[in-house]
PDB file of N, CA and C in Angstrom:
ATOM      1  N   UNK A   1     -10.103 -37.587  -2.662  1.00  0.00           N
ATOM      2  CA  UNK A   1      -9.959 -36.299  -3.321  1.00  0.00           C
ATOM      3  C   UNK A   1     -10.301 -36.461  -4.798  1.00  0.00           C
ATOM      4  N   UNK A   2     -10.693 -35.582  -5.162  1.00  0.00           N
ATOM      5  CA  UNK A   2     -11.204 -35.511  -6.664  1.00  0.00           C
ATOM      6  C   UNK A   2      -9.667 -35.655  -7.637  1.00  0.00           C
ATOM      7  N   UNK A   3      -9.945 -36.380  -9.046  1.00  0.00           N
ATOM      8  CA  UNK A   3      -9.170 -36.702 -10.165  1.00  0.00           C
ATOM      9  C   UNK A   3      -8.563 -35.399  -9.776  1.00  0.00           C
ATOM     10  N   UNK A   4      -7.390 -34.891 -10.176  1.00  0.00           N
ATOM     11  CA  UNK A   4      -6.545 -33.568 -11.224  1.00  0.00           C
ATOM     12  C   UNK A   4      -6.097 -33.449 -11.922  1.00  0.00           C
ATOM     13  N   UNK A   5      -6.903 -33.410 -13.357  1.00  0.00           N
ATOM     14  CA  UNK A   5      -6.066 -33.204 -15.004  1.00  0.00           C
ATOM     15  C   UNK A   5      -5.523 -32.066 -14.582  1.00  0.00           C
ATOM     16  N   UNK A   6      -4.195 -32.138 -15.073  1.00  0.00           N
ATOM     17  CA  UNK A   6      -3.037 -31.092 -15.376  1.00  0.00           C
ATOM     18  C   UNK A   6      -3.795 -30.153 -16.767  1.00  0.00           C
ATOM     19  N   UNK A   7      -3.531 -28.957 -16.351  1.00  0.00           N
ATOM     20  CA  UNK A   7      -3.504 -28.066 -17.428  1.00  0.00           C
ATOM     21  C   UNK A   7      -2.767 -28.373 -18.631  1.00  0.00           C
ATOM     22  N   UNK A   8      -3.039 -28.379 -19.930  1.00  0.00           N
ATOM     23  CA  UNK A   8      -2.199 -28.359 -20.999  1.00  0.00           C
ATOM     24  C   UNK A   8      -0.577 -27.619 -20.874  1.00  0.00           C
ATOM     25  N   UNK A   9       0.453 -28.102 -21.410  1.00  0.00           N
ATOM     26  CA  UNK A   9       1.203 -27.408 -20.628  1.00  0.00           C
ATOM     27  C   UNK A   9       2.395 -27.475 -19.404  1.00  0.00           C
ATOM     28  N   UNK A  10       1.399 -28.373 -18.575  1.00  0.00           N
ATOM     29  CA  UNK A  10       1.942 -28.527 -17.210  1.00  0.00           C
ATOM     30  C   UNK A  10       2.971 -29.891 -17.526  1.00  0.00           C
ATOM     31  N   UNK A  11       4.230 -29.383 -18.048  1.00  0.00           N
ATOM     32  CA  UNK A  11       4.615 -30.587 -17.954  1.00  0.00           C
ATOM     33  C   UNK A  11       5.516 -31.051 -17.183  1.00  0.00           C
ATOM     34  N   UNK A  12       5.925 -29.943 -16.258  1.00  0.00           N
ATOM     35  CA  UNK A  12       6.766 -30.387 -15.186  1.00  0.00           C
ATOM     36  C   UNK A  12       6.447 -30.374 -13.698  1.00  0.00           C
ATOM     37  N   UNK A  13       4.976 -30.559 -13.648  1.00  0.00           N
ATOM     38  CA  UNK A  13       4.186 -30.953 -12.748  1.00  0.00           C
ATOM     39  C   UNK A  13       3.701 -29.813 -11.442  1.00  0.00           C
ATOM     40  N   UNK A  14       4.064 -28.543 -12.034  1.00  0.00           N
ATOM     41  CA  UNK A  14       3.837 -27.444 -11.171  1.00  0.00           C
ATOM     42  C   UNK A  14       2.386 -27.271 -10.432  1.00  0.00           C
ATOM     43  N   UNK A  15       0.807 -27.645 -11.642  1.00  0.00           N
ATOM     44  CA  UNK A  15      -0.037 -27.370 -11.054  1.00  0.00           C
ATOM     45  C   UNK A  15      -0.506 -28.496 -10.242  1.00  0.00           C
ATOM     46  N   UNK A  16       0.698 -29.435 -10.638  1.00  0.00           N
ATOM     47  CA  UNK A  16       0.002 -30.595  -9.164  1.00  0.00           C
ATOM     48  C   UNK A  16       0.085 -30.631  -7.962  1.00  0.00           C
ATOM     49  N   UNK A  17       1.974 -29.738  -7.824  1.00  0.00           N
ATOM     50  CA  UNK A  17       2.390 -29.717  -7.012  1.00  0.00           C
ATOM     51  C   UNK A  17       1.892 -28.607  -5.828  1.00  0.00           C
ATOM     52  N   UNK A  18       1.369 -27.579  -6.520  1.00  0.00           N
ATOM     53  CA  UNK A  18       0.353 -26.759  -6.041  1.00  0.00           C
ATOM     54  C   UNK A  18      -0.391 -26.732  -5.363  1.00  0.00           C
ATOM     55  N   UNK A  19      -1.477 -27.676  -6.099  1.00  0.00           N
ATOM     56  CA  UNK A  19      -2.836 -28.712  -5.800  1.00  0.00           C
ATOM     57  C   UNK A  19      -2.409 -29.061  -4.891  1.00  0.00           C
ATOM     58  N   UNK A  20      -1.392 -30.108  -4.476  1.00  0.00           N
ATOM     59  CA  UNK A  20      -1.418 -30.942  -3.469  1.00  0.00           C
ATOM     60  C   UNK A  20      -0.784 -30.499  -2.095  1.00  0.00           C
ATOM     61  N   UNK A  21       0.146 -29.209  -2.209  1.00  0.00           N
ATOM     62  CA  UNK A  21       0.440 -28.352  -1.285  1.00  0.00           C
ATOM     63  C   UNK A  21      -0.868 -27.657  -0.657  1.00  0.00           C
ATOM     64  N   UNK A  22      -1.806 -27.649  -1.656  1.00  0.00           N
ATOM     65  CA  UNK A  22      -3.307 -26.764  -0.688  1.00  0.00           C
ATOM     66  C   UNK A  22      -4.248 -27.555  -0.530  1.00  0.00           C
ATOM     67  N   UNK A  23      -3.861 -28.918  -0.787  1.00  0.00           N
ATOM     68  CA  UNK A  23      -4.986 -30.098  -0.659  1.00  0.00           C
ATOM     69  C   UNK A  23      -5.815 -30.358  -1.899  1.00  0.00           C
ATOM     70  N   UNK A  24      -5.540 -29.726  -2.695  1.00  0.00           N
ATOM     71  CA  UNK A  24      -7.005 -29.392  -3.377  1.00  0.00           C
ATOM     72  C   UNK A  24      -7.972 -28.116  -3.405  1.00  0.00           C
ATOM     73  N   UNK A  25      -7.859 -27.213  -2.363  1.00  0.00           N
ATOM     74  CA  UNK A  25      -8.758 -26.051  -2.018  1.00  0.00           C
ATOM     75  C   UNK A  25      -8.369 -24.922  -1.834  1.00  0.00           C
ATOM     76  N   UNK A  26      -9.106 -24.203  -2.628  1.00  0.00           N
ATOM     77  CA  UNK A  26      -8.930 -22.849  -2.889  1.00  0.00           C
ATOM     78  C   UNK A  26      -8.013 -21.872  -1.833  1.00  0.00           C
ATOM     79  N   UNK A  27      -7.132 -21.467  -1.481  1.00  0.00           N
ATOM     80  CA  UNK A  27      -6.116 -21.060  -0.454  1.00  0.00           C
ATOM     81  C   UNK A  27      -6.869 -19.647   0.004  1.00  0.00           C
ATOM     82  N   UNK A  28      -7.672 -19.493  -0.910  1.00  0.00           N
ATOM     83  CA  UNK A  28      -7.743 -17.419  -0.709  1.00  0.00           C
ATOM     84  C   UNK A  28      -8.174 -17.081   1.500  1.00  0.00           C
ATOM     85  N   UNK A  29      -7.590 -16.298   1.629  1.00  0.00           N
ATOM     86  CA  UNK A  29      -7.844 -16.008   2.916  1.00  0.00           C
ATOM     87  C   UNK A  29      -8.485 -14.969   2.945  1.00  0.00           C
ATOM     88  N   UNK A  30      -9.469 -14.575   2.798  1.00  0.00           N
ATOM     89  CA  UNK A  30     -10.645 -12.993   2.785  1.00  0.00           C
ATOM     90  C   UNK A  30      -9.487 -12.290   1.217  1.00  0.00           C
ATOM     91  N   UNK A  31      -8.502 -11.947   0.854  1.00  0.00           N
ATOM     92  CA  UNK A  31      -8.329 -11.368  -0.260  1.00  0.00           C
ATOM     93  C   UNK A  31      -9.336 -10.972  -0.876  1.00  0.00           C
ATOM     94  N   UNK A  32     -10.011 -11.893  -1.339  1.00  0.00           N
ATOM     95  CA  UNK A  32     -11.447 -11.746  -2.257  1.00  0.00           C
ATOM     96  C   UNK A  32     -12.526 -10.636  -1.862  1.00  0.00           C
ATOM     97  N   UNK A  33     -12.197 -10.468  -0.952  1.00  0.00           N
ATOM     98  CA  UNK A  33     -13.426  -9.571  -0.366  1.00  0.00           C
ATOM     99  C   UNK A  33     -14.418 -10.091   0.353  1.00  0.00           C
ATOM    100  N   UNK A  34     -14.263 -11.363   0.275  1.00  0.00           N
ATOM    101  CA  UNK A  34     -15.625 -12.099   1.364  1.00  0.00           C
ATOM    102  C   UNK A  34     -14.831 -12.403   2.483  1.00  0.00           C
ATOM    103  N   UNK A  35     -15.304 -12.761   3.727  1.00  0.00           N
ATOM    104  CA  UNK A  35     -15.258 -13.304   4.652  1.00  0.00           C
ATOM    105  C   UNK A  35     -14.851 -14.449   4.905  1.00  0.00           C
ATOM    106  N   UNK A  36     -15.449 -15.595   4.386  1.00  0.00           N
ATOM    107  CA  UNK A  36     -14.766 -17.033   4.566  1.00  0.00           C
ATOM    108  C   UNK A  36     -14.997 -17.386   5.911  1.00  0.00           C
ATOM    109  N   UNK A  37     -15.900 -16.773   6.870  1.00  0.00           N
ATOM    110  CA  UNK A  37     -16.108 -16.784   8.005  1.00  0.00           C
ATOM    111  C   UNK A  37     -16.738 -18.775   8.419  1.00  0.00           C
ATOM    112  N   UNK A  38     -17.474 -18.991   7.432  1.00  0.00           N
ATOM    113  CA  UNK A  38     -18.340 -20.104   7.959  1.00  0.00           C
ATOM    114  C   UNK A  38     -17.112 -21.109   7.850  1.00  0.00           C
ATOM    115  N   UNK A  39     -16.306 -21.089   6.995  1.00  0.00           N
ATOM    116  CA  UNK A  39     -15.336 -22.039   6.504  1.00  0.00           C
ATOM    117  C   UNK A  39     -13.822 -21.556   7.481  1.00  0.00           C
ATOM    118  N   UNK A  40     -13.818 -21.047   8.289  1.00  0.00           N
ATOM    119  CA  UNK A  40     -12.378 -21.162   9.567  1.00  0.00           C
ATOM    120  C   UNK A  40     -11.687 -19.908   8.463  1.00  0.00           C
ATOM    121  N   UNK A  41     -12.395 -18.598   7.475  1.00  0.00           N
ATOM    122  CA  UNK A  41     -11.175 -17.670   7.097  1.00  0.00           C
ATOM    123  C   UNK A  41     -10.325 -18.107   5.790  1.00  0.00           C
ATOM    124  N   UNK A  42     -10.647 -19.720   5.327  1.00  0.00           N
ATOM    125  CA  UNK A  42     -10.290 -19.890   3.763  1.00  0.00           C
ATOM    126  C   UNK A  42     -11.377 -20.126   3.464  1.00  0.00           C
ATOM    127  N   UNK A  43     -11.174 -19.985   1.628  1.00  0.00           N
ATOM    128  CA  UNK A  43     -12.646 -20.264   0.735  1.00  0.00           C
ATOM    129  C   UNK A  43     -12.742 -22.024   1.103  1.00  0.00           C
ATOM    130  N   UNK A  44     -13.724 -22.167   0.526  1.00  0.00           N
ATOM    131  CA  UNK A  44     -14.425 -23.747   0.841  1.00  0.00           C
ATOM    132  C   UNK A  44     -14.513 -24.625  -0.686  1.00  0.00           C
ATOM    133  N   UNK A  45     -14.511 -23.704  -1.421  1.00  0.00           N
ATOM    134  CA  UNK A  45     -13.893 -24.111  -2.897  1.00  0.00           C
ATOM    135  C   UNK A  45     -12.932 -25.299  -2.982  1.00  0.00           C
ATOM    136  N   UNK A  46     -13.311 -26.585  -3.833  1.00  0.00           N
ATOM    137  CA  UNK A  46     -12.654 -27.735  -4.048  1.00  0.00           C
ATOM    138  C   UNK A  46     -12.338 -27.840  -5.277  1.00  0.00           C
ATOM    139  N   UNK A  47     -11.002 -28.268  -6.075  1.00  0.00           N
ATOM    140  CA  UNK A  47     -11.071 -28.453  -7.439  1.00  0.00           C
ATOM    141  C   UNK A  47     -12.027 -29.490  -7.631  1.00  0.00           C
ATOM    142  N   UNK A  48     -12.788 -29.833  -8.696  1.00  0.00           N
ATOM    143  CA  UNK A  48     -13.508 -30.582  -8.918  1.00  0.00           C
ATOM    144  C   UNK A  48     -14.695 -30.347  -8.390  1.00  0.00           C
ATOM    145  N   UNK A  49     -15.176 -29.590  -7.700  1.00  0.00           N
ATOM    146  CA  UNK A  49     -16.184 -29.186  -6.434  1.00  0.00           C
ATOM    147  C   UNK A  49     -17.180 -28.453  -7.500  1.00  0.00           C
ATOM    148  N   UNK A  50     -18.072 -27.939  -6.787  1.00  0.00           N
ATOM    149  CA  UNK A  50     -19.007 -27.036  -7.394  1.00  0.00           C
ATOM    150  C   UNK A  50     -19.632 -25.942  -6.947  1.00  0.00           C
ATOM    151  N   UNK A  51     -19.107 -24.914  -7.573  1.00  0.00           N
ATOM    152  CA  UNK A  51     -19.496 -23.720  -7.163  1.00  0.00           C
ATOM    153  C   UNK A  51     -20.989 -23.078  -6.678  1.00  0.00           C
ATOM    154  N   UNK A  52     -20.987 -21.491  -6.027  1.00  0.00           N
ATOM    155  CA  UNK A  52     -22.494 -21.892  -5.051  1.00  0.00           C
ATOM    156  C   UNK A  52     -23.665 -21.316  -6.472  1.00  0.00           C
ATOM    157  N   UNK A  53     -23.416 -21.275  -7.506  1.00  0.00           N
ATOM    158  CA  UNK A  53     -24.523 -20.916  -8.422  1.00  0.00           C
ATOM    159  C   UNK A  53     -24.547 -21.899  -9.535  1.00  0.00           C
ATOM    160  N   UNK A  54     -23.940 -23.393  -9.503  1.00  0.00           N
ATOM    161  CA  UNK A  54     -24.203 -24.293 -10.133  1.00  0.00           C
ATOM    162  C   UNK A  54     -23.710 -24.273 -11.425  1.00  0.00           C
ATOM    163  N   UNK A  55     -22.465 -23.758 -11.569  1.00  0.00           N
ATOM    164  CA  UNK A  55     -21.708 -23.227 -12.986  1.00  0.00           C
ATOM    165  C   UNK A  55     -21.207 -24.433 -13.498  1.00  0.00           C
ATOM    166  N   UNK A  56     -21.045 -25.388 -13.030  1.00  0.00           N
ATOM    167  CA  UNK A  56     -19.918 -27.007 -13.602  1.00  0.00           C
ATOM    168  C   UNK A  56     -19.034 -27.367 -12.081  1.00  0.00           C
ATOM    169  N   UNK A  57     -18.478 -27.971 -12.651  1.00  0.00           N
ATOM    170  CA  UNK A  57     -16.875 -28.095 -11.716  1.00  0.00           C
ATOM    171  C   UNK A  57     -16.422 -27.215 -11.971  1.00  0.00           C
ATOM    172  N   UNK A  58     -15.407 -27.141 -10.561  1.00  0.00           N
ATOM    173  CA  UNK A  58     -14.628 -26.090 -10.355  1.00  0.00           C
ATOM    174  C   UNK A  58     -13.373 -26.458 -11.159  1.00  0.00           C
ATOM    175  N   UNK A  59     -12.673 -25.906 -11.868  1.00  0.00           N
ATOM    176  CA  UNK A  59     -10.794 -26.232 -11.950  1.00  0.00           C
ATOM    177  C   UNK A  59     -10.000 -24.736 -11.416  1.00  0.00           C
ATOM    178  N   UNK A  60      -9.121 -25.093 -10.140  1.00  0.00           N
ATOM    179  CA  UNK A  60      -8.545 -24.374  -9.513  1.00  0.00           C
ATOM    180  C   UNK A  60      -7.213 -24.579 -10.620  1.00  0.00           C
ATOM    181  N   UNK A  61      -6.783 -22.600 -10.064  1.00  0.00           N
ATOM    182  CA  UNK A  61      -6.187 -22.079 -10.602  1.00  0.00           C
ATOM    183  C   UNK A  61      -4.445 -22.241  -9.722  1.00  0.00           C
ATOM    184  N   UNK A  62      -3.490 -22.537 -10.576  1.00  0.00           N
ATOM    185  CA  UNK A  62      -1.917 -21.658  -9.762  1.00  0.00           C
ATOM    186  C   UNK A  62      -1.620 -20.203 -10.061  1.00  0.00           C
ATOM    187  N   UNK A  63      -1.913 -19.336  -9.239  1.00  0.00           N
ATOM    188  CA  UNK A  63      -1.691 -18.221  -9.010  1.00  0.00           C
ATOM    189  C   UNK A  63      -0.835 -17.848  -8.098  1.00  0.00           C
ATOM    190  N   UNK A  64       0.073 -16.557  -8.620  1.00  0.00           N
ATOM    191  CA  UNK A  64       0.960 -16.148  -7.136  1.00  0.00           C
ATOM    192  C   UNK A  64       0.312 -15.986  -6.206  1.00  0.00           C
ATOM    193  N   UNK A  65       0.350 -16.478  -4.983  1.00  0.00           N
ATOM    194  CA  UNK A  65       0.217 -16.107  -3.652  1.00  0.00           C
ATOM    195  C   UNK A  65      -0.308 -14.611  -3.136  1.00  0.00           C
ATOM    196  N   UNK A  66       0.321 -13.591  -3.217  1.00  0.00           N
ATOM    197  CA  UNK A  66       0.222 -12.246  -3.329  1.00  0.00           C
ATOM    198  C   UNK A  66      -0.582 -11.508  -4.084  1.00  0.00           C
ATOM    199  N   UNK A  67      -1.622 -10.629  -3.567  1.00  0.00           N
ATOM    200  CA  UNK A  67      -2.658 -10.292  -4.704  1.00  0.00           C
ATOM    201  C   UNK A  67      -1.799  -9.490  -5.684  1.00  0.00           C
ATOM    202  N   UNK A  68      -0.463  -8.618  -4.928  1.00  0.00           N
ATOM    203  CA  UNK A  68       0.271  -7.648  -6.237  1.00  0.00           C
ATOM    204  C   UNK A  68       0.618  -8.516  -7.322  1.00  0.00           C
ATOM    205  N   UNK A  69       0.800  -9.959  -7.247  1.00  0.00           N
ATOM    206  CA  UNK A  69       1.800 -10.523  -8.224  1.00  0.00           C
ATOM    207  C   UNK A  69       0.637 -11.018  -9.497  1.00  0.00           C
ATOM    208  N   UNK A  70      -0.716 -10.915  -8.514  1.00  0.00           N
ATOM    209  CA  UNK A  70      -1.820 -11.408  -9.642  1.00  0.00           C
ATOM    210  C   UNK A  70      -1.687 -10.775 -10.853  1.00  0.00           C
ATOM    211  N   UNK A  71      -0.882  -9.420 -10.646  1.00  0.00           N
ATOM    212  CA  UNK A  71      -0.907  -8.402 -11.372  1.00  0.00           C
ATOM    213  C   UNK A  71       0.102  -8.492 -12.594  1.00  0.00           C
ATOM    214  N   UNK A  72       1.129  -9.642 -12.570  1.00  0.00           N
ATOM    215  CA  UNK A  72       2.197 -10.308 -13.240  1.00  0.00           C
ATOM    216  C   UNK A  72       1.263 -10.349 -14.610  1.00  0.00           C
ATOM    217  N   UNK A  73       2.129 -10.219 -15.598  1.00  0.00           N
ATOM    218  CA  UNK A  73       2.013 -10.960 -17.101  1.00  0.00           C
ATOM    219  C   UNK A  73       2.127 -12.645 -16.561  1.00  0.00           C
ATOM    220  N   UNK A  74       1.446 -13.225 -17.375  1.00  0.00           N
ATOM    221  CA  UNK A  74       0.996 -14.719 -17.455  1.00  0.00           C
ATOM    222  C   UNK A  74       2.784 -15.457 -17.531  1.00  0.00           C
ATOM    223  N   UNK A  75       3.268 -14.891 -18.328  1.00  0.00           N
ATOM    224  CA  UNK A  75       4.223 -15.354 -18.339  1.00  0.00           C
ATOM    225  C   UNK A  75       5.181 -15.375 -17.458  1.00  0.00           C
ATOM    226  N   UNK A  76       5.543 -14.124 -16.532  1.00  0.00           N
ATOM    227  CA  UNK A  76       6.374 -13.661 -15.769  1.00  0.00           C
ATOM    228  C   UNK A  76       5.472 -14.949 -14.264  1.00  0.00           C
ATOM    229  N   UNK A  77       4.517 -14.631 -14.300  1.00  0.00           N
ATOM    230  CA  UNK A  77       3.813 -15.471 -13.626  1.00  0.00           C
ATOM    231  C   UNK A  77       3.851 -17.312 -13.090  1.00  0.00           C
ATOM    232  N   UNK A  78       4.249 -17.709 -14.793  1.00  0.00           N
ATOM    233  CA  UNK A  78       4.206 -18.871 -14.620  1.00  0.00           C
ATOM    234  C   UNK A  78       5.793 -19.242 -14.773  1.00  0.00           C
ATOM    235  N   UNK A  79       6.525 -18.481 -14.424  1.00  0.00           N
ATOM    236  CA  UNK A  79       7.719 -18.849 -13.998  1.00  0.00           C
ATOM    237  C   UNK A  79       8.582 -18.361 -12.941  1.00  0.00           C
ATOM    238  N   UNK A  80       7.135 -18.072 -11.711  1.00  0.00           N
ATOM    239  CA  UNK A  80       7.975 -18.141 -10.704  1.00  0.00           C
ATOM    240  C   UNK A  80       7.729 -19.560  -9.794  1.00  0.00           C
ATOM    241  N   UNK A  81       8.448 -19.328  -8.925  1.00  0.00           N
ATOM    242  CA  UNK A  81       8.815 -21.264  -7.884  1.00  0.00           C
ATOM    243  C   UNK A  81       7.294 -21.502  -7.115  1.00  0.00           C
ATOM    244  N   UNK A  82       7.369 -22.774  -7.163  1.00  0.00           N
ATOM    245  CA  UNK A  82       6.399 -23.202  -6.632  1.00  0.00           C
ATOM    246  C   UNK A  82       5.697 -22.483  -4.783  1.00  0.00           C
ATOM    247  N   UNK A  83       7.009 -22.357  -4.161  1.00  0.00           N
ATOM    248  CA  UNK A  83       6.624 -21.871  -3.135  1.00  0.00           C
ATOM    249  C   UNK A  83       5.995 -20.417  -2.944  1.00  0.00           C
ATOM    250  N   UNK A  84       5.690 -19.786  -4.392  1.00  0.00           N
ATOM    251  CA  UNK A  84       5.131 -18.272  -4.506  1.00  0.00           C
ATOM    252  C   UNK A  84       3.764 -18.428  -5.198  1.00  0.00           C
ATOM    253  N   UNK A  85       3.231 -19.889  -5.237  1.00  0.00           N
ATOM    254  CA  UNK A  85       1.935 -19.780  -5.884  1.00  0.00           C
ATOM    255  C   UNK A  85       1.172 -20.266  -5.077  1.00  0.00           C
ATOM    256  N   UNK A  86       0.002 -20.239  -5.112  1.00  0.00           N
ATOM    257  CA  UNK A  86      -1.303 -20.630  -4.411  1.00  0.00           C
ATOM    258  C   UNK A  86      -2.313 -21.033  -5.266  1.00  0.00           C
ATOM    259  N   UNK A  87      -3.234 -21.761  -4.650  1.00  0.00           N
ATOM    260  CA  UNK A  87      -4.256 -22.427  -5.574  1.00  0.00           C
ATOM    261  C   UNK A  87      -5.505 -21.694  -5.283  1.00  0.00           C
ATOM    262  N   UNK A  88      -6.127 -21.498  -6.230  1.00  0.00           N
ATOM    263  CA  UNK A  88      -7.364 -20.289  -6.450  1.00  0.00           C
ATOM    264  C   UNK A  88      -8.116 -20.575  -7.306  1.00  0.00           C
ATOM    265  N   UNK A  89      -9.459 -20.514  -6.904  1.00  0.00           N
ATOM    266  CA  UNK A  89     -10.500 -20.464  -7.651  1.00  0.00           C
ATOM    267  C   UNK A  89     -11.326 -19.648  -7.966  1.00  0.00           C
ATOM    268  N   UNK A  90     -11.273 -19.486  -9.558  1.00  0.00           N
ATOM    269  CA  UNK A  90     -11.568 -18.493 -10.624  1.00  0.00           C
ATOM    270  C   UNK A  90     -12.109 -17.471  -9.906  1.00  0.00           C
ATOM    271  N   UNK A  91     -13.642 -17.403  -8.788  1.00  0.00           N
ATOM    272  CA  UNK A  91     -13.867 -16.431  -8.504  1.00  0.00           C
ATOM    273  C   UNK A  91     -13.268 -15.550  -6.893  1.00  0.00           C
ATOM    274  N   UNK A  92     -12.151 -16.161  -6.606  1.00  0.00           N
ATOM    275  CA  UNK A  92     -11.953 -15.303  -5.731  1.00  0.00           C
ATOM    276  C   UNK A  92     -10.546 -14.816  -6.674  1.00  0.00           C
ATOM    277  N   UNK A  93     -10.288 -15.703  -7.306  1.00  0.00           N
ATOM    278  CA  UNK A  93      -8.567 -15.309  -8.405  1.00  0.00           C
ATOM    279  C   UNK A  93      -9.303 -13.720  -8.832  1.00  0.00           C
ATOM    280  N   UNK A  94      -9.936 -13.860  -9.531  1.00  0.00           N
ATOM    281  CA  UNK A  94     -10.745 -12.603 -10.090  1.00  0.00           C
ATOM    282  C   UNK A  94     -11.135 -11.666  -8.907  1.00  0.00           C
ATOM    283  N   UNK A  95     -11.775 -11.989  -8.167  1.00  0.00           N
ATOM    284  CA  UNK A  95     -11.804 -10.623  -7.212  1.00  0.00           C
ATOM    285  C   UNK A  95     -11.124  -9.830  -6.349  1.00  0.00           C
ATOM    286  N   UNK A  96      -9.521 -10.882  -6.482  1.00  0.00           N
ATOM    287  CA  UNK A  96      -8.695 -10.478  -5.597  1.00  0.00           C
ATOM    288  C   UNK A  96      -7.533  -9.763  -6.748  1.00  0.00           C
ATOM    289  N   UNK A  97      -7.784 -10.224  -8.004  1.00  0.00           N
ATOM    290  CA  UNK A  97      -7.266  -9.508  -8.954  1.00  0.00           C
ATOM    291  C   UNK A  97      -7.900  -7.883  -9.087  1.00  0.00           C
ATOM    292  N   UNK A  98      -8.564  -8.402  -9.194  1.00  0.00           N
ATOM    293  CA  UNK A  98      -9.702  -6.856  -9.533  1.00  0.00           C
ATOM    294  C   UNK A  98      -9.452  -5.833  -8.317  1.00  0.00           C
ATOM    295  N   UNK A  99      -9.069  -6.017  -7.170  1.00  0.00           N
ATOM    296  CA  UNK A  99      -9.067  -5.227  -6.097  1.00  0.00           C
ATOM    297  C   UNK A  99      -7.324  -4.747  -5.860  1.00  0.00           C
ATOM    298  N   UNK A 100      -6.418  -5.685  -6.792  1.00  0.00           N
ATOM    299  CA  UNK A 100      -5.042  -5.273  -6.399  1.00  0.00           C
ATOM    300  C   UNK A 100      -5.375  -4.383  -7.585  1.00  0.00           C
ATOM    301  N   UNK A 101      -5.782  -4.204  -8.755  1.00  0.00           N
ATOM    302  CA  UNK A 101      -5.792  -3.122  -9.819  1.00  0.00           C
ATOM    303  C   UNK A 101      -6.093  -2.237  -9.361  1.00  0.00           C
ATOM    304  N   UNK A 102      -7.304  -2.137  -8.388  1.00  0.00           N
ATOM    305  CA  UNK A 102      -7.946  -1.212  -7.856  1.00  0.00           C
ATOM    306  C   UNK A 102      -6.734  -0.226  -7.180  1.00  0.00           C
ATOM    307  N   UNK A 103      -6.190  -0.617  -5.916  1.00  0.00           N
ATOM    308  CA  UNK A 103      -5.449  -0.220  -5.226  1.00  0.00           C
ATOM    309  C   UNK A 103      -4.363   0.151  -6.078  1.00  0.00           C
ATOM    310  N   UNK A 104      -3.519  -0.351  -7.187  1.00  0.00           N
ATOM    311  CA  UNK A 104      -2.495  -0.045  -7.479  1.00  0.00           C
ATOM    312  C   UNK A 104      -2.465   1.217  -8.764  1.00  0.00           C
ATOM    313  N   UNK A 105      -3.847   1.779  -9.428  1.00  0.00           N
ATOM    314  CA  UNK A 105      -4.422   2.246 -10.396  1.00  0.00           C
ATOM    315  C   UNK A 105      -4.394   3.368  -9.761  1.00  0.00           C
ATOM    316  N   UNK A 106      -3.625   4.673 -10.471  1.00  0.00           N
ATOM    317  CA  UNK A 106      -3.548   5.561 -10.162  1.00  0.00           C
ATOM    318  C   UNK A 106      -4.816   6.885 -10.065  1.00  0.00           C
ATOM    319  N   UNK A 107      -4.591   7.285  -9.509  1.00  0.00           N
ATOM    320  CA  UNK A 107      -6.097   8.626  -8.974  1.00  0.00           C
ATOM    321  C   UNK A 107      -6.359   9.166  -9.845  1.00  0.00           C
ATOM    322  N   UNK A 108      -7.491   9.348 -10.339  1.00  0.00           N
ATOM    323  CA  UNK A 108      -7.912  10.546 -11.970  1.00  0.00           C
ATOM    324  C   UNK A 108      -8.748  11.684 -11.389  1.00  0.00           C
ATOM    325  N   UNK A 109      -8.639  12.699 -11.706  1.00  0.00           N
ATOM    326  CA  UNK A 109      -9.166  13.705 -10.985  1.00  0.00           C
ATOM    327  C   UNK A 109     -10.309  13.405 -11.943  1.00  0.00           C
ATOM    328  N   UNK A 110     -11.617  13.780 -11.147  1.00  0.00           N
ATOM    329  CA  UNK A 110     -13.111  13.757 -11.417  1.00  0.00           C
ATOM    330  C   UNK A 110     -13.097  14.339 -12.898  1.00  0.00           C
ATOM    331  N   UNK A 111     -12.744  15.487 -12.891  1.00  0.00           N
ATOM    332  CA  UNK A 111     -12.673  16.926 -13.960  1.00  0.00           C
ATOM    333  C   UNK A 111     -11.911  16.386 -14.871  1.00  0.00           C
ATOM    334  N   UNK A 112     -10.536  15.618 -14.975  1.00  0.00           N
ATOM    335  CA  UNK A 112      -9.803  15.198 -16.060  1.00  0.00           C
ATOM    336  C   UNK A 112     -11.204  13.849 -16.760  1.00  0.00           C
ATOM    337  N   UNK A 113     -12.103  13.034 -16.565  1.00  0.00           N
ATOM    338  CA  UNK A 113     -12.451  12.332 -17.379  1.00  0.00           C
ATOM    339  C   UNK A 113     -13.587  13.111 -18.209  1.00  0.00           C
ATOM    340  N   UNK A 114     -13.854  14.262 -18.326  1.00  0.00           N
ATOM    341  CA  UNK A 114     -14.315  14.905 -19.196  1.00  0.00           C
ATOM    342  C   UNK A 114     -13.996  15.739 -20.080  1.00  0.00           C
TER     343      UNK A 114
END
């Protein structure tokens, strides 16, 4: 398995413990909006790995589990228990973020944005 520098920060070993609860790989189960079909329904994303448009290494994220909680302040976030986070990488963290806003963002009538 690839090295895992700890985030700055991490000093009581949360994002390792994370890491090593998901192996290393990205946990997202379709959340994201893709499929995950070729890969058995999780992303295929490895920390240390490399993403499919050649951006660097990957560094996976601890994120709550739950796309609502993505929705947490950073702070409220990084102090909940280990068993409520999941390991995620940046681009499904982001698209599964982006889609709980979606859903939870209230209706604007057409006519009110003008």
């Amino acid at each position: 398995m690839n090295e895992r520098t700890p985030p700055l920060g991490d000093t009581d070993g949360l994002w390792q413990a994370v890491l090593a609860a998901a192996a290393g790989r990205c946990q997202c189960r379709r959340t994201c909006g893709r499929s995950h079909d070729k890969d058995g329904g999780r992303c295929p994303v490895s920390h240390g790995g490399y993403a499919r448009h050649g951006t660097g290494p990957v560094s996976l994220l601890a994120a709550p589990t739950e796309p609502d909680g993505l929705l947490l302040p950073a702070h409220r976030a990084a102090a909940l228990p280990k068993r409520e986070l999941a390991a995620w990488c940046p681009a499904c963290h982001d698209a599964t973020r982006r889609t709980a806003r979606q859903a939870t963002a209230p209706a604007v009538a057409p006519d009110a944005l003008f």
